[in-house]
Protein backbone atom coordinates (compact mmCIF):
# COMPACT_ATOMS: atom_id res chain seq x y z
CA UNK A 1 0.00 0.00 0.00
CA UNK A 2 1.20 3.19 -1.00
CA UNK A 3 1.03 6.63 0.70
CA UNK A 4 -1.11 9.32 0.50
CA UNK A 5 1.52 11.42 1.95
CA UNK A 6 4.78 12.40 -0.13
CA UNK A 7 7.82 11.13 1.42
CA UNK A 8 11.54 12.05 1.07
CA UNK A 9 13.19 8.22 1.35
CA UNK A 10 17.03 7.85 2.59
CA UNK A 11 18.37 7.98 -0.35
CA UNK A 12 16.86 11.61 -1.35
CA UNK A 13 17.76 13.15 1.83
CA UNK A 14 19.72 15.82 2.91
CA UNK A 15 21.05 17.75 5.97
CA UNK A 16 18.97 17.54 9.16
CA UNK A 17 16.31 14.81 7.53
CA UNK A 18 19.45 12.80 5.96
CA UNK A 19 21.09 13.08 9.82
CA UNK A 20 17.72 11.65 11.60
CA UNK A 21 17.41 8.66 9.09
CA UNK A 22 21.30 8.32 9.77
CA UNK A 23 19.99 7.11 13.00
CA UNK A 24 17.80 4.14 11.38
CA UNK A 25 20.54 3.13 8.92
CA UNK A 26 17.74 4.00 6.59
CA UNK A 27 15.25 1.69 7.86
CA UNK A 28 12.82 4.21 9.33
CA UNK A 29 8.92 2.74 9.41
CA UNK A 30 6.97 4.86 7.08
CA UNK A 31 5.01 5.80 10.28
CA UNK A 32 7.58 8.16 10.67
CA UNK A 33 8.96 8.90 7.52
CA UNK A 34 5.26 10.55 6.54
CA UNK A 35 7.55 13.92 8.44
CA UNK A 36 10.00 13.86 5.87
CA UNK A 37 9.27 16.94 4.66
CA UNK A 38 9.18 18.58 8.26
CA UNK A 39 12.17 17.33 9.92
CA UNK A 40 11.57 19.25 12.95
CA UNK A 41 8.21 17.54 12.99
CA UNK A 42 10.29 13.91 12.62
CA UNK A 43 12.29 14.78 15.24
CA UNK A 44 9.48 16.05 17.90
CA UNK A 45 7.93 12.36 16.96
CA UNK A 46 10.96 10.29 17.59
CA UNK A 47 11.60 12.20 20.73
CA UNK A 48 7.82 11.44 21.62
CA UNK A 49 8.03 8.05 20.58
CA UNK A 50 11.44 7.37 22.15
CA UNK A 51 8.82 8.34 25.95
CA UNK A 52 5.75 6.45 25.12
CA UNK A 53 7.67 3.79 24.13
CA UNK A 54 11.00 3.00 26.31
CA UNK A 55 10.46 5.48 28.93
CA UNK A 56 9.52 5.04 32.73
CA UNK A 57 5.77 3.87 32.52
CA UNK A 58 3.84 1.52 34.64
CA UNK A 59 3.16 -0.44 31.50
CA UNK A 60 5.11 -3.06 29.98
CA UNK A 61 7.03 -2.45 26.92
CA UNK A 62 5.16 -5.35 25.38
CA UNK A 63 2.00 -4.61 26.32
CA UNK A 64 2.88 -0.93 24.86
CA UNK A 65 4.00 -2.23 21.17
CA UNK A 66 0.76 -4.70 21.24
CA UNK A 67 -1.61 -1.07 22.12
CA UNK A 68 0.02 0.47 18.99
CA UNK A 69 -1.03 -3.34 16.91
CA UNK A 70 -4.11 -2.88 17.74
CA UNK A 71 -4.75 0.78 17.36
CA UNK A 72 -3.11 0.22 14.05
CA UNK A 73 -4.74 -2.48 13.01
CA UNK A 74 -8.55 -0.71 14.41
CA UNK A 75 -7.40 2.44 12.18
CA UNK A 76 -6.47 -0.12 9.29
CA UNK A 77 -3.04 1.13 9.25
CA UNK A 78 -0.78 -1.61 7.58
CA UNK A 79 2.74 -0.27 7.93
C-alpha cells in the first residue's frame, strides 16, 4: 500500500532529515517517515516516541508495542 503522503526516502535526503534517518541506517517505518518533509516535525515524533515507548511507565514495553497493533490495526493502518 502506497502513501497518501509524499515522502523524502534515505536515499533523497539531505542535511537535518538525511542526519535523523542516519539514526535508522535507513530503515525508518513509514510511520515516521510521513515527516520527511518537516524534519523538525520527525524529530518532535521520535523524541515522543522514544517516551511512550522505552520510557519510565507503569506499563510493559510489550503490552505498549501490542496497544500500537491494535490501534493500528482498528485504524487499518498496515505499515
Amino acid at each position: 500500500m502506497d502513501s497518501r503522503i509524499k515522502m523524502i526516502e534515505s536515499d533523497e535526503a539531505d542535511g537535518k532529515l538525511e542526519e535523523l534517518y542516519d539514526r535508522f541506517n535507513g530503515k525508518m517505518a513509514n510511520i515516521l517517515k510521513v515527516h520527511s518533509l518537516n524534519p523538525k516535525s520527525l524529530e518532535a515524533h521520535l523524541n515522543y516516541y522514544k517516551v511512550i515507548m522505552f520510557g519510565k511507565s507503569p506499563l510493559k514495553r510489550d503490552l505498549r508495542e501490542m496497544i500500537a497493533t491494535v490501534v493500528s490495526s482498528t485504524n487499518e493502518c498496515f505499515y
